[in-house]
Protein backbone atom coordinates (compact mmCIF):
# COMPACT_ATOMS: atom_id res chain seq x y z
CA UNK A 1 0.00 0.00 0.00
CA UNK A 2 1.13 3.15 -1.55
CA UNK A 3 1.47 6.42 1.19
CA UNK A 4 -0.86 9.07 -0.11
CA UNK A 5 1.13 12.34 0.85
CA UNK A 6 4.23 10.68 -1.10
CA UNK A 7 2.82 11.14 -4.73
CA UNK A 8 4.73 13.47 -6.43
CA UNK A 9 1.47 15.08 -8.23
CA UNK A 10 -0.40 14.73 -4.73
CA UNK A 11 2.26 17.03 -2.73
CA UNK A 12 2.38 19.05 -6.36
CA UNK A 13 -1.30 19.76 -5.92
CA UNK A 14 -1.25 20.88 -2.05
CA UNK A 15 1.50 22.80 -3.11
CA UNK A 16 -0.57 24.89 -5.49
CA UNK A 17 -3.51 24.83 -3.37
CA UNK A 18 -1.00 26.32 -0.63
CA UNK A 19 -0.21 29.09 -3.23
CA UNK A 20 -3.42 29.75 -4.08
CA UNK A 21 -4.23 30.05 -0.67
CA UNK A 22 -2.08 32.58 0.26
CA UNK A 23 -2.74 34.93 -2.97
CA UNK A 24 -6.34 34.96 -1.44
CA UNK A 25 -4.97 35.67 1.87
CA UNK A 26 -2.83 38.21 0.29
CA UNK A 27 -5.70 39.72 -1.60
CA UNK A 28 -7.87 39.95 1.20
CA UNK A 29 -5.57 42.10 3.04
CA UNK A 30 -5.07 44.61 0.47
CA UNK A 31 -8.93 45.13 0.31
CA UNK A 32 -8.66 45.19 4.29
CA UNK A 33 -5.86 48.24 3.95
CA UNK A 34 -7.75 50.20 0.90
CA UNK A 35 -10.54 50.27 3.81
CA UNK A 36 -8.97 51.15 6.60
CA UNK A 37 -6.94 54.00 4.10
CA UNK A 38 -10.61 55.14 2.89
CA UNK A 39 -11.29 55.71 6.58
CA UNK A 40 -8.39 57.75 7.68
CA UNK A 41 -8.96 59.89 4.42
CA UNK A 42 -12.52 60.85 5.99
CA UNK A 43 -11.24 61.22 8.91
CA UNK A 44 -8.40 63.98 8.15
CA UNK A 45 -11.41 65.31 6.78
CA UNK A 46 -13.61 65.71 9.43
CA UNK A 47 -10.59 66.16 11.97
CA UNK A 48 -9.22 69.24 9.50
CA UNK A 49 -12.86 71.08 8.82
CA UNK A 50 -14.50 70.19 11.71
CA UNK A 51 -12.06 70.47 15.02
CA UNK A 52 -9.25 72.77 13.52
CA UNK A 53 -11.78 74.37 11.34
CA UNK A 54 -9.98 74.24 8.07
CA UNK A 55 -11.37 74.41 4.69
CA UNK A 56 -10.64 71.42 2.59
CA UNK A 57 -9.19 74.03 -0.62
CA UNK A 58 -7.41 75.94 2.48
CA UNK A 59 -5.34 72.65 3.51
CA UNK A 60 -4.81 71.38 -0.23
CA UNK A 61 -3.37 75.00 -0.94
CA UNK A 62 -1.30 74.88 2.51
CA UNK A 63 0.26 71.00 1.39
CA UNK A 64 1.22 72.36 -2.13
CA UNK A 65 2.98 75.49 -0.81
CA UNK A 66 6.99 75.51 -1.41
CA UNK A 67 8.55 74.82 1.19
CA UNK A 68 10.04 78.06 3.26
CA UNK A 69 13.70 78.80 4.36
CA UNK A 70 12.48 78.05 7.96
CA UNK A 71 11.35 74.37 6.71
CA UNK A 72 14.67 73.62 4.83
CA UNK A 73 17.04 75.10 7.77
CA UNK A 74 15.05 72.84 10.18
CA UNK A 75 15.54 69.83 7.77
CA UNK A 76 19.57 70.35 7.67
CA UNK A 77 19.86 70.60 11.02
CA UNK A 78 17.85 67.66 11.81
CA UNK A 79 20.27 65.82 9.55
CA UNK A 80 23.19 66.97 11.03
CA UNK A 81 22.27 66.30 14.78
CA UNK A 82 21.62 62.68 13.10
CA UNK A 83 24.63 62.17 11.49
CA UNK A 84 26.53 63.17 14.71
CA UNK A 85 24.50 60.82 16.59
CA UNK A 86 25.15 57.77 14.68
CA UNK A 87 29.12 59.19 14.75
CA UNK A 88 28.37 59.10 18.38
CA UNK A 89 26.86 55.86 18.81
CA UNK A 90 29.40 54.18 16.13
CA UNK A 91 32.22 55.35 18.85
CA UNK A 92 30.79 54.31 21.50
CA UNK A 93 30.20 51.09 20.08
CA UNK A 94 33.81 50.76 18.92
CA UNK A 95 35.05 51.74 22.71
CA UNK A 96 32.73 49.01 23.79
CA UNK A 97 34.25 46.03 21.61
């Protein structure tokens, strides 16, 4: 008497139906995440006209605005202070070893 599980084209099969199985999986949770994303959208929405009392053309036109010398000094310096941390931490780690 033959095992069942040992057929090649038996375990082939599973194999596929494993496959298949997690595309659907797979599937399922992209519809799951275009949900939840459709739900925060409405939410900034509501949170942006109706608590901080912003028009919706008012926040598209304050997203789309270049970005001010302010803004880009901020950036570089947050760079820098992360660069020297990581120089930091990469010496310390060295002294540690």
């Amino acid at each position: 008497m033959k095992k069942f599980g040992s057929e090649p084209e038996i375990v082939a099969n599973q194999a596929f139906k494993s496959e298949d199985h997690k595309l659907r999986e797979m599937q399922k949770q992209i519809r799951d995440l275009q949900e939840e994303n459709g739900i925060l959208k409405k939410a900034m929405h509501f949170f942006a006209e109706d608590i901080l009392k912003v028009s919706r053309s008012g926040y598209y036109k304050w997203k789309k605005r270049p970005e001010s010398e302010r803004e880009r000094q901020h950036k570089e310096w947050t760079e820098q202070i992360k660069e020297a941390f990581d120089v930091w931490r990469l010496e310390l780690e060295l002294n540690l070893t």
